[in-house]
C-alpha atoms as a PDB file:
ATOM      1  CA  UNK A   1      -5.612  30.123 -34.880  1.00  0.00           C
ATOM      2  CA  UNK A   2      -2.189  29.666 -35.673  1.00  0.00           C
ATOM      3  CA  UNK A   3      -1.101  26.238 -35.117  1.00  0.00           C
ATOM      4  CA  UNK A   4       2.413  26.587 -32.862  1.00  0.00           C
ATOM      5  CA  UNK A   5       4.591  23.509 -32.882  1.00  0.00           C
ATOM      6  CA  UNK A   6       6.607  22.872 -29.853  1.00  0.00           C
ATOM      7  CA  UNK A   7      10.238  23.644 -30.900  1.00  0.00           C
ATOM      8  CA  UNK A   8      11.275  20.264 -29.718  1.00  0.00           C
ATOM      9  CA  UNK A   9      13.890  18.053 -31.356  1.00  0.00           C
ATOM     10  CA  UNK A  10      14.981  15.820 -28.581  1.00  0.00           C
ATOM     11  CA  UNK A  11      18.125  13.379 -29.231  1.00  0.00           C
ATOM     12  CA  UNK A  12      19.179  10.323 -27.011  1.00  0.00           C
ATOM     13  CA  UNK A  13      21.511  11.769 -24.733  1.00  0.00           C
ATOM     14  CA  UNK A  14      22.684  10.014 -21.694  1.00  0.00           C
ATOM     15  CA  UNK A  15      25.968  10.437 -19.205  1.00  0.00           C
ATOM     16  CA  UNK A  16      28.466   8.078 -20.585  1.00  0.00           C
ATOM     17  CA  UNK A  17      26.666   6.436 -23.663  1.00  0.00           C
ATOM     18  CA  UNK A  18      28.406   5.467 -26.452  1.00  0.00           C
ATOM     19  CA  UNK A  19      26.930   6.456 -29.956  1.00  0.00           C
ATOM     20  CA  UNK A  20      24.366   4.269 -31.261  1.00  0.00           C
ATOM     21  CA  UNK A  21      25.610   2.187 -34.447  1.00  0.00           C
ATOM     22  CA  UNK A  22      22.359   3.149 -35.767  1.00  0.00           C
ATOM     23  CA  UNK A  23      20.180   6.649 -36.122  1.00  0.00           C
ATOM     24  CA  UNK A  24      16.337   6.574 -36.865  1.00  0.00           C
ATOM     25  CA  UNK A  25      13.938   9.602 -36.599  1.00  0.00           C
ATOM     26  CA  UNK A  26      10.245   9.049 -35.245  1.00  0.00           C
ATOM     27  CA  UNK A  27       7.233  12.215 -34.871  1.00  0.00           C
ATOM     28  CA  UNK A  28       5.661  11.372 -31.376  1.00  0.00           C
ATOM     29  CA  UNK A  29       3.026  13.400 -29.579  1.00  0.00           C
ATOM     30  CA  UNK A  30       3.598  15.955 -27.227  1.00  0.00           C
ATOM     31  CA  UNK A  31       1.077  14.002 -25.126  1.00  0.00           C
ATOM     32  CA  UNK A  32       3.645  10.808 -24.892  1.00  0.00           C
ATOM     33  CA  UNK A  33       6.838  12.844 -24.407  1.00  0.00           C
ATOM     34  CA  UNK A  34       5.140  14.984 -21.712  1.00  0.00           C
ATOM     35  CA  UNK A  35       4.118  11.530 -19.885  1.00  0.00           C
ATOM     36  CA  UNK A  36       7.548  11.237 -19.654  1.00  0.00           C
ATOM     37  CA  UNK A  37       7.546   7.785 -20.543  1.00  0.00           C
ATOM     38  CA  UNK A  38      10.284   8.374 -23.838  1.00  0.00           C
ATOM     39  CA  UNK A  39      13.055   9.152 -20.676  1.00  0.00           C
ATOM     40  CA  UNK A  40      12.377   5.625 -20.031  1.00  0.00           C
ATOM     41  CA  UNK A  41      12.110   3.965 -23.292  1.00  0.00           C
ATOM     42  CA  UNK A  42      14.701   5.305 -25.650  1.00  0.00           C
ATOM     43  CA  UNK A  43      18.022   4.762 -23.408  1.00  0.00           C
ATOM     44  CA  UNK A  44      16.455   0.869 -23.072  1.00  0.00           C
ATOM     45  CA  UNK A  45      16.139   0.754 -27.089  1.00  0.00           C
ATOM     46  CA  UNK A  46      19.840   2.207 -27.465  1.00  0.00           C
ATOM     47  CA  UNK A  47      20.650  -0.451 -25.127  1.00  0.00           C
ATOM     48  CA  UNK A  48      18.793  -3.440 -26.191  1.00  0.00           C
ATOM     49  CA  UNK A  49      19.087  -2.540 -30.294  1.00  0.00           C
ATOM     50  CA  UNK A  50      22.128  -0.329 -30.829  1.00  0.00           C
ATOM     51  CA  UNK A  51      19.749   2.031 -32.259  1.00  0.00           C
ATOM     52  CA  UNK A  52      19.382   5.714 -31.576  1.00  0.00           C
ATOM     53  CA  UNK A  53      15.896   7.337 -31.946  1.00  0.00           C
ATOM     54  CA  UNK A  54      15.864  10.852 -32.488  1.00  0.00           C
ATOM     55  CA  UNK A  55      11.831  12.773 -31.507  1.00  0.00           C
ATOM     56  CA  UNK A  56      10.325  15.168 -33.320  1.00  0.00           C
ATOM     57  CA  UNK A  57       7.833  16.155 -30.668  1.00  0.00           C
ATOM     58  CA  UNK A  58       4.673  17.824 -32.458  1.00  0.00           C
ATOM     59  CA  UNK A  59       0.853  17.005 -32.849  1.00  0.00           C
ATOM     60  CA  UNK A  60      -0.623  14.246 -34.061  1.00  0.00           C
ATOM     61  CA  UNK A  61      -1.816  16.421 -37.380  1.00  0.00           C
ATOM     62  CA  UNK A  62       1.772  17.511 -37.935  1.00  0.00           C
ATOM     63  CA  UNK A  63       3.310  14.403 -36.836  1.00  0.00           C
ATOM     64  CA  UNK A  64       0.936  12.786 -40.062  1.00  0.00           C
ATOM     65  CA  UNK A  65       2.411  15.801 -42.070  1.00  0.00           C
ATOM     66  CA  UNK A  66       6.246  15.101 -41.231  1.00  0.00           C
ATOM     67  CA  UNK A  67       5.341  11.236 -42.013  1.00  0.00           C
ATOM     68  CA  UNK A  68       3.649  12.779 -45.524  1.00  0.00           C
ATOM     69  CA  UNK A  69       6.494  14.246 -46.678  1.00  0.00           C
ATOM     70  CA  UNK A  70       9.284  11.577 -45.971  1.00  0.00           C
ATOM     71  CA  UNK A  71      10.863  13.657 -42.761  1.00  0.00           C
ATOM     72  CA  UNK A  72      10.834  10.989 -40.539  1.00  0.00           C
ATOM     73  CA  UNK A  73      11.449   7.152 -40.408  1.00  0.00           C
ATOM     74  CA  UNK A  74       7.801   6.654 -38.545  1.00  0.00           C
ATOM     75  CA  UNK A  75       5.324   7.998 -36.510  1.00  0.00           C
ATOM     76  CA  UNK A  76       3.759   7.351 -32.726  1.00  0.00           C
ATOM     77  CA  UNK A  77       0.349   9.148 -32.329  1.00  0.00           C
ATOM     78  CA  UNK A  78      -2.878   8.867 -31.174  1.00  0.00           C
ATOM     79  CA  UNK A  79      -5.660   9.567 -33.683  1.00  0.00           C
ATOM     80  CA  UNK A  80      -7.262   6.277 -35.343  1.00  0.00           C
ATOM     81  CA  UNK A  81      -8.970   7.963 -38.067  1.00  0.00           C
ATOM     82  CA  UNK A  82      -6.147  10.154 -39.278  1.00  0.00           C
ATOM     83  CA  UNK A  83      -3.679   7.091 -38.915  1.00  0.00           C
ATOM     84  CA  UNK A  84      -6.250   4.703 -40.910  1.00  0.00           C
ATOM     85  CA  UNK A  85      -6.528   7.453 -43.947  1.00  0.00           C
ATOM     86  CA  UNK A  86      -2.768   7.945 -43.937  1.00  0.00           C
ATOM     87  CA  UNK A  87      -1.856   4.077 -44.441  1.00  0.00           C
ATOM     88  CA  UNK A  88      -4.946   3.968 -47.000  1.00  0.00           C
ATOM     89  CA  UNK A  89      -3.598   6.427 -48.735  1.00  0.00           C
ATOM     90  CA  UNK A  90      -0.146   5.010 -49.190  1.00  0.00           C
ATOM     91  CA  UNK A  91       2.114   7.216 -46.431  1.00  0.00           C
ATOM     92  CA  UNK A  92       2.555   4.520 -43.831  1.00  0.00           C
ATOM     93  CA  UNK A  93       2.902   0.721 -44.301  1.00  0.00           C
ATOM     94  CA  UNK A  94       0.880  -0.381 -41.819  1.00  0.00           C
ATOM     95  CA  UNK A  95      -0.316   0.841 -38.302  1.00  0.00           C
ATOM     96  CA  UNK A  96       0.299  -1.480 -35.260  1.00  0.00           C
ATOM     97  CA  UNK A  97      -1.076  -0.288 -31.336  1.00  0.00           C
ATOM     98  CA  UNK A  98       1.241  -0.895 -28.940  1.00  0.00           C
ATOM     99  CA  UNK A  99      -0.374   0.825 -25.482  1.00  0.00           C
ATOM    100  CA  UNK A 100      -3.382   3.048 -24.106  1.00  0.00           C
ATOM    101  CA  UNK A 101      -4.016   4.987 -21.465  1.00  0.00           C
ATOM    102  CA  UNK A 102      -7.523   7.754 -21.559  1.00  0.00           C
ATOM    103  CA  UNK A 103      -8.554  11.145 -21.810  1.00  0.00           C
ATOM    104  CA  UNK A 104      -9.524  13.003 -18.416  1.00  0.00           C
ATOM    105  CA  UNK A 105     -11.470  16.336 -18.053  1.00  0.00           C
ATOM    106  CA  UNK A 106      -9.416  18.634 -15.642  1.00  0.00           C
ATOM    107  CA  UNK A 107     -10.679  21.988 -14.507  1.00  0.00           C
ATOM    108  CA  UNK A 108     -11.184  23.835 -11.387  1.00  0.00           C
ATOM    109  CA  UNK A 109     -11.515  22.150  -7.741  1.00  0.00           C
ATOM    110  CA  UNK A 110     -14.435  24.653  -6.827  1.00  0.00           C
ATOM    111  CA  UNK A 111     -16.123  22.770  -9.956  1.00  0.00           C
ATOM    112  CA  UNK A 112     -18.290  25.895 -11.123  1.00  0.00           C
ATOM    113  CA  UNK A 113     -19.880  23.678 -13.937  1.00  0.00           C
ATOM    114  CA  UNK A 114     -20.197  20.917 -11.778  1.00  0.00           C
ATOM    115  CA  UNK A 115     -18.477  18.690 -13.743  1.00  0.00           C
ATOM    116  CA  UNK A 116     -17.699  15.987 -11.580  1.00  0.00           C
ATOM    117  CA  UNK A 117     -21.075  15.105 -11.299  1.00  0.00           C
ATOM    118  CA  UNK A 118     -22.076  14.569 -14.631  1.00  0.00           C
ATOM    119  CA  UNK A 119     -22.772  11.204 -15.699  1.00  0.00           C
ATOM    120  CA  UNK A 120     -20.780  10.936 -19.203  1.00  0.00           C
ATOM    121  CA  UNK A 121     -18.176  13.156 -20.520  1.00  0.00           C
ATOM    122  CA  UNK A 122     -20.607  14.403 -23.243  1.00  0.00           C
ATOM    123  CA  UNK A 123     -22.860  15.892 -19.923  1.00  0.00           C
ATOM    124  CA  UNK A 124     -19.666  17.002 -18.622  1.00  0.00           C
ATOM    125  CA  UNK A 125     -19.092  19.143 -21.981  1.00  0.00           C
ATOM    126  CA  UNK A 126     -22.506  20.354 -21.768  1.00  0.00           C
ATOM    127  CA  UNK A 127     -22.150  21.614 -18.123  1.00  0.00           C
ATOM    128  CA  UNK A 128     -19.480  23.258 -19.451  1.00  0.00           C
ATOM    129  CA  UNK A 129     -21.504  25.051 -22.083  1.00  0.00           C
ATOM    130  CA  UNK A 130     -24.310  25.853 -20.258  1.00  0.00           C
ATOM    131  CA  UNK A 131     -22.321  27.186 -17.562  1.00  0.00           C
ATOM    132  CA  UNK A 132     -19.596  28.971 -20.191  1.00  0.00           C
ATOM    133  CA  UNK A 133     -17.165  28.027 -17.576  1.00  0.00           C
ATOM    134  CA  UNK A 134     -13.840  28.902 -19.190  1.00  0.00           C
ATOM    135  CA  UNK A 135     -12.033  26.368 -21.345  1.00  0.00           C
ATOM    136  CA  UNK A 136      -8.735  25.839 -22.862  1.00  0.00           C
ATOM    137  CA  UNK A 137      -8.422  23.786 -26.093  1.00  0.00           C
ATOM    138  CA  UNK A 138      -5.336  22.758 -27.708  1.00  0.00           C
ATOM    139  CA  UNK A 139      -6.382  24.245 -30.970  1.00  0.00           C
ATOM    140  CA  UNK A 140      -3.539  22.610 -32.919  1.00  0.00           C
ATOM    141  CA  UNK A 141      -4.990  19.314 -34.834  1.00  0.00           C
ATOM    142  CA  UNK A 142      -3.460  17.092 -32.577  1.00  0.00           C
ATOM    143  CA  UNK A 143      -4.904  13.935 -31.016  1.00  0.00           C
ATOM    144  CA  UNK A 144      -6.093  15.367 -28.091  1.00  0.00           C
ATOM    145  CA  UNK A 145      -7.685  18.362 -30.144  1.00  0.00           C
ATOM    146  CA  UNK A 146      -9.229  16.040 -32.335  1.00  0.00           C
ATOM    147  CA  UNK A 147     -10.892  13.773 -29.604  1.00  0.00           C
ATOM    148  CA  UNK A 148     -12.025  17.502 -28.078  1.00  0.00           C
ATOM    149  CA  UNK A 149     -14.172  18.270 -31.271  1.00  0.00           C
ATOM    150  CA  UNK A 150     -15.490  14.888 -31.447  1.00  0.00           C
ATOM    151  CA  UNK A 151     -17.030  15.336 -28.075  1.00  0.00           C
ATOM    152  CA  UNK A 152     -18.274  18.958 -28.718  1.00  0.00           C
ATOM    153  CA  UNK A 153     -20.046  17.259 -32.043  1.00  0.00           C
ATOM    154  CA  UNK A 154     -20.990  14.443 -30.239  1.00  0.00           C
ATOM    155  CA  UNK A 155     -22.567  16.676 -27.416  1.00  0.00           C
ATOM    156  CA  UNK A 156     -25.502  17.554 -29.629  1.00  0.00           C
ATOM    157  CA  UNK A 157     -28.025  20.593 -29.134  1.00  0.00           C
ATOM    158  CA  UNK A 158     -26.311  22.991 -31.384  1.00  0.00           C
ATOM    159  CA  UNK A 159     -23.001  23.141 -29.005  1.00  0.00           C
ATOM    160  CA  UNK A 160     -20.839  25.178 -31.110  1.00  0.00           C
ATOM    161  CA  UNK A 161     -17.706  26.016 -28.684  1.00  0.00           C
ATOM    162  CA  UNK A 162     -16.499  29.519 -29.332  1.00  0.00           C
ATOM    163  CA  UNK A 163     -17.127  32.716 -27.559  1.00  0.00           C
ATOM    164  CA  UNK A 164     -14.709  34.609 -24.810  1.00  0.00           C
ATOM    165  CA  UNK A 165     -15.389  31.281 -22.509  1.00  0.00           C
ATOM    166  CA  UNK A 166     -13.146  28.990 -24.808  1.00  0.00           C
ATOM    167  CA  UNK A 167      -9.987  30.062 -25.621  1.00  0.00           C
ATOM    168  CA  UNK A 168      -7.916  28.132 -28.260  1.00  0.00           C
ATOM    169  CA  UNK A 169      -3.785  28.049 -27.572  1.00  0.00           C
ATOM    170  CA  UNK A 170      -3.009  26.564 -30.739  1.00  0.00           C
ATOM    171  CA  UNK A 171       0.357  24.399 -28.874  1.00  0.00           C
ATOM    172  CA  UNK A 172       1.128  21.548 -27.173  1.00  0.00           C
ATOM    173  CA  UNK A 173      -0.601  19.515 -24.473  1.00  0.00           C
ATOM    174  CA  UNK A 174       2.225  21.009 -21.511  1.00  0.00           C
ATOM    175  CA  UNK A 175       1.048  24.782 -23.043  1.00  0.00           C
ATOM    176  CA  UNK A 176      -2.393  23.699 -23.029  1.00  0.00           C
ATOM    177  CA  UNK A 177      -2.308  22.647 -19.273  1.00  0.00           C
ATOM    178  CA  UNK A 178       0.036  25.495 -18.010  1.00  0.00           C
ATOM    179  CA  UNK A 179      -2.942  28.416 -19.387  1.00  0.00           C
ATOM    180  CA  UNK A 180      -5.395  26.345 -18.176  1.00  0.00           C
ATOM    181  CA  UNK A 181      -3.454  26.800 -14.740  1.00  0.00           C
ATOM    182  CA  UNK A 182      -3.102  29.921 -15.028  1.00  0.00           C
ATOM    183  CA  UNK A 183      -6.721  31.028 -15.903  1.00  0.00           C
ATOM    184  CA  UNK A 184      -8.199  28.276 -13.400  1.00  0.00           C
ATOM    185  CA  UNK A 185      -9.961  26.469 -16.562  1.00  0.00           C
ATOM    186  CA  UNK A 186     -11.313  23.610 -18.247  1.00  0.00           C
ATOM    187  CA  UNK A 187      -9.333  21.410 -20.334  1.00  0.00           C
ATOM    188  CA  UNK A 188      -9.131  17.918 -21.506  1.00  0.00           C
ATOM    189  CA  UNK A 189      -5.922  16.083 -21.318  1.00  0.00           C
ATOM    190  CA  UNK A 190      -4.159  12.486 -21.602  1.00  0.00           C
ATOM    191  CA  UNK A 191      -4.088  11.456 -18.034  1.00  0.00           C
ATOM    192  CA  UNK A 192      -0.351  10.472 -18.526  1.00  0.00           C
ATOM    193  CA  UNK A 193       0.640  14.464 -19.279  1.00  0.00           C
ATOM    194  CA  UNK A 194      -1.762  15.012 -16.135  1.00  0.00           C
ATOM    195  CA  UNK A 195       0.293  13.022 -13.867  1.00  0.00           C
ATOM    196  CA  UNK A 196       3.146  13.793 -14.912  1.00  0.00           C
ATOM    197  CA  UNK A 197       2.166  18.010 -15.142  1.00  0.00           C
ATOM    198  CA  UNK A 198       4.665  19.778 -12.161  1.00  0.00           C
ATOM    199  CA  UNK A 199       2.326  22.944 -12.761  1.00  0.00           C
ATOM    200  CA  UNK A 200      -1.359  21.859 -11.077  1.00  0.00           C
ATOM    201  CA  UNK A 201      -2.261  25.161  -9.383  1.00  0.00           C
ATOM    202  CA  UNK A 202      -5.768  24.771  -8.414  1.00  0.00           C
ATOM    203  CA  UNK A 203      -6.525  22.534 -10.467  1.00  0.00           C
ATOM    204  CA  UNK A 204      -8.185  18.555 -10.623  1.00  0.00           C
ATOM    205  CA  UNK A 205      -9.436  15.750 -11.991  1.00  0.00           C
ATOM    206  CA  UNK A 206     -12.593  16.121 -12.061  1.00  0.00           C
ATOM    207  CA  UNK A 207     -13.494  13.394 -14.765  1.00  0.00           C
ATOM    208  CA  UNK A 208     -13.144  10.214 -16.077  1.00  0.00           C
ATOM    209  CA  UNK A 209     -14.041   6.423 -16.842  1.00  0.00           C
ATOM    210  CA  UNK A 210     -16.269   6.665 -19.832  1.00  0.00           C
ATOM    211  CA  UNK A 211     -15.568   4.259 -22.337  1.00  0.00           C
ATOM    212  CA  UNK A 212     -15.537   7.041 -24.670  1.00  0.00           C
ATOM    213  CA  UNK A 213     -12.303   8.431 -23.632  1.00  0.00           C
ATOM    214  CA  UNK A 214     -10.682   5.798 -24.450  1.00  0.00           C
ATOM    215  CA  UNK A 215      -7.045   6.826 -26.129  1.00  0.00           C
ATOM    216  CA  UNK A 216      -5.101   4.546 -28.214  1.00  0.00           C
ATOM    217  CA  UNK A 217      -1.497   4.974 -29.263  1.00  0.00           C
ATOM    218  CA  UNK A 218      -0.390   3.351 -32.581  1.00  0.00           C
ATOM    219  CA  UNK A 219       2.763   3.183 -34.401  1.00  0.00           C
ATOM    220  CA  UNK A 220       3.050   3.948 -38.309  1.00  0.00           C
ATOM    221  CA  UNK A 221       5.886   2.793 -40.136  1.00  0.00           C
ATOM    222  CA  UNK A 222       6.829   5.085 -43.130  1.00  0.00           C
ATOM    223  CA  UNK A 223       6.355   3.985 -46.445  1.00  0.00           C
ATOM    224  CA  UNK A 224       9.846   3.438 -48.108  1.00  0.00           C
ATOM    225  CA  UNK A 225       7.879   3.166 -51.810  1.00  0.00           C
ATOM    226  CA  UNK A 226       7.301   6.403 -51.300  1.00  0.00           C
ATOM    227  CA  UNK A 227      10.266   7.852 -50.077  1.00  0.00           C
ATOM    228  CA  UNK A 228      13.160   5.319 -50.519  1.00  0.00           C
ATOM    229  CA  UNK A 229      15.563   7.002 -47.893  1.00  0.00           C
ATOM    230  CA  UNK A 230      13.322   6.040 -45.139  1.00  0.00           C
ATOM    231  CA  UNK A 231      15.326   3.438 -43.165  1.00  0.00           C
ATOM    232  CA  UNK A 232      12.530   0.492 -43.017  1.00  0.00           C
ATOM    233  CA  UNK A 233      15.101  -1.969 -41.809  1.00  0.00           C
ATOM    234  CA  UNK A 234      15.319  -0.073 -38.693  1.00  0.00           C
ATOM    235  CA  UNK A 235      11.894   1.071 -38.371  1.00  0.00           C
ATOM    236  CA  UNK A 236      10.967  -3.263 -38.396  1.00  0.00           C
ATOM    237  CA  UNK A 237      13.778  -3.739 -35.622  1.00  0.00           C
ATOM    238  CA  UNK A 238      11.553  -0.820 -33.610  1.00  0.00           C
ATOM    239  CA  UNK A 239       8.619  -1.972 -33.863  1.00  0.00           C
ATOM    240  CA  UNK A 240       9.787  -5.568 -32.569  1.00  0.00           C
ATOM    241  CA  UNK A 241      10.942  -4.128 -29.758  1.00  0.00           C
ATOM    242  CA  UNK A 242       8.072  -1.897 -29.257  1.00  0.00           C
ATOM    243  CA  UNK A 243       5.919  -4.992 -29.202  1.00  0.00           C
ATOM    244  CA  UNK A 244       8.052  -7.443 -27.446  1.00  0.00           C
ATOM    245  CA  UNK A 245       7.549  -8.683 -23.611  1.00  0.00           C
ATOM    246  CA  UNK A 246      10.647  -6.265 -22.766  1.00  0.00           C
ATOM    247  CA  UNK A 247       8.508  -3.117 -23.596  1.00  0.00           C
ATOM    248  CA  UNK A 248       5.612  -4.580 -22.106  1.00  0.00           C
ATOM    249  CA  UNK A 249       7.172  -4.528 -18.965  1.00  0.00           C
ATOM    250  CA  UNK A 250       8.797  -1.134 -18.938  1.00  0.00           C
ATOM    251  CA  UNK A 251       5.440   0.393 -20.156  1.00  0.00           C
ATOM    252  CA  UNK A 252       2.752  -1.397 -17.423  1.00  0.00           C
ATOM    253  CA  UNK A 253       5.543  -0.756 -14.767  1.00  0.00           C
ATOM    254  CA  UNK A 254       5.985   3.151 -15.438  1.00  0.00           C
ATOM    255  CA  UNK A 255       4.078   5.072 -12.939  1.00  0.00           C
ATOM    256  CA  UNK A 256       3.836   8.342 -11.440  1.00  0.00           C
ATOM    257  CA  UNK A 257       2.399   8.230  -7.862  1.00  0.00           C
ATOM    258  CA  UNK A 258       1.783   4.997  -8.064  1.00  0.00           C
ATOM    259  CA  UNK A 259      -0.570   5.620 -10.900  1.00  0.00           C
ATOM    260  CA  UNK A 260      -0.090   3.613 -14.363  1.00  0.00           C
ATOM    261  CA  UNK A 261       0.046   6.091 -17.271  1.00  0.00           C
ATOM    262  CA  UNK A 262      -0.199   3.639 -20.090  1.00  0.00           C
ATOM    263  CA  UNK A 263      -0.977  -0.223 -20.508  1.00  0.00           C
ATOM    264  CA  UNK A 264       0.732  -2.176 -23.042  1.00  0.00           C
ATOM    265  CA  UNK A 265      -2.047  -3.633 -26.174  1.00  0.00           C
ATOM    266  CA  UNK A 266       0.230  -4.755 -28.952  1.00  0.00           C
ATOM    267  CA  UNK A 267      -0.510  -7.923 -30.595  1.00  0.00           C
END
């Protein structure tokens, strides 16, 4: 399916702030701007640093793309594989966490494929199949895509997830959620865009704590050898800030109904 990007180029723009001395450009997941949590951050970095960051919100898989081709200064996603091959193979410097939060199955309250009771999320995915309860997938190479087809693999027995019960959007974790409202499905999410979702319908959570779903965020300088406009001095004054006690705080403190969204790992 087509893969949709979400037409999202979203600029530091606050009541009354001056202009940043200094512009950089950073591909982030729609996952972490739906959390909500770059509202918070990127007025504190134009305060703290001077420094202006400018989002490209996309996939992971795109984000990786933009970072490819030299159109942006670095890259926040959520895909440890993809982010290993692209610093082996030259497009990033280096890759450095900074904060996690986990995947979550959400579907239905009435729970037709009893997915709340299952005892890992790979039996969740196969109550799901068995039952050919509707699901929604993301369908667009992102992070959270990704993780999905891991867990369909992983899920053994032949589970190959197509057919009129699984229904592919090919956009952005918000789009993802909002059909999966709207048809009353399946769908596996960060639990930060869950929280944060204004959209729940009849939806729940109806899944979560294996160690599996475990979701790391990581941050990818570009490589300037590569592509020598990228602005590495500002990318290094970032990332101290992204891994300094300051951040820390911000990050562990954000919550949404008294929930923590992410928790703060660099080191």
């Amino acid at each position: 399916m087509k893969q949709t990007l979400i037409l999202a180029f979203v600029t530091l723009m606050t009541a009354g702030l001056a202009q940043a001395a200094d512009q950089m450009r950073m591909a982030v997941t729609t996952s972490f701007h739906n959390s909500g949590l770059a509202d918070v951050l990127l007025p504190e970095i134009a305060h703290d640093l001077d420094l202006e960051v400018q989002l490209l919100v996309v996939g992971t898989g795109q984000a990786l793309k933009l970072g490819q081709a030299g159109d942006v200064d670095a890259i926040l996603v959520h895909s440890r594989a993809a982010e290993e091959a692209f610093v082996a193979d030259g497009y990033g410097t280096h890759r450095r966490e900074i904060m996690y939060n986990d995947f979550v199955v959400i579907g239905p309250s009435a729970d037709p494929a009893q997915v709340s009771g299952a005892e890992t999320v790979l039996d969740a995915f196969q109550r799901i199949k068995r039952q050919q309860a509707l699901f929604v997938s993301r369908g667009d190479n992102s992070g959270t895509h990704k993780k999905e087809l891991e867990l369909w693999e992983a899920a053994g027995d032949g589970i190959d997830p197509s057919g009129d019960w699984y229904r592919a959007v090919g956009a952005g974790m918000g789009a993802a959620l909002n059909t999966a409202s709207g048809l009353n499905a399946y769908v596996l999410s960060d639990r930060a865009s869950w929280l944060n979702f204004g959209n729940k319908g009849d939806l729940a959570l109806l899944f979560a704590g294996d160690p599996v779903l475990f979701n790391q965020y990581a941050y990818l300088p570009v490589n300037p050898a590569l592509h020598s406009h990228v602005k590495s001095d500002l990318t290094a004054k970032l990332e101290t800030w992204l891994t300094s006690e300051r951040a820390k705080s911000l990050i562990d403190s954000y919550t949404i109904d008294s929930e923590t969204l992410f928790v703060f790992n660099a080191r």
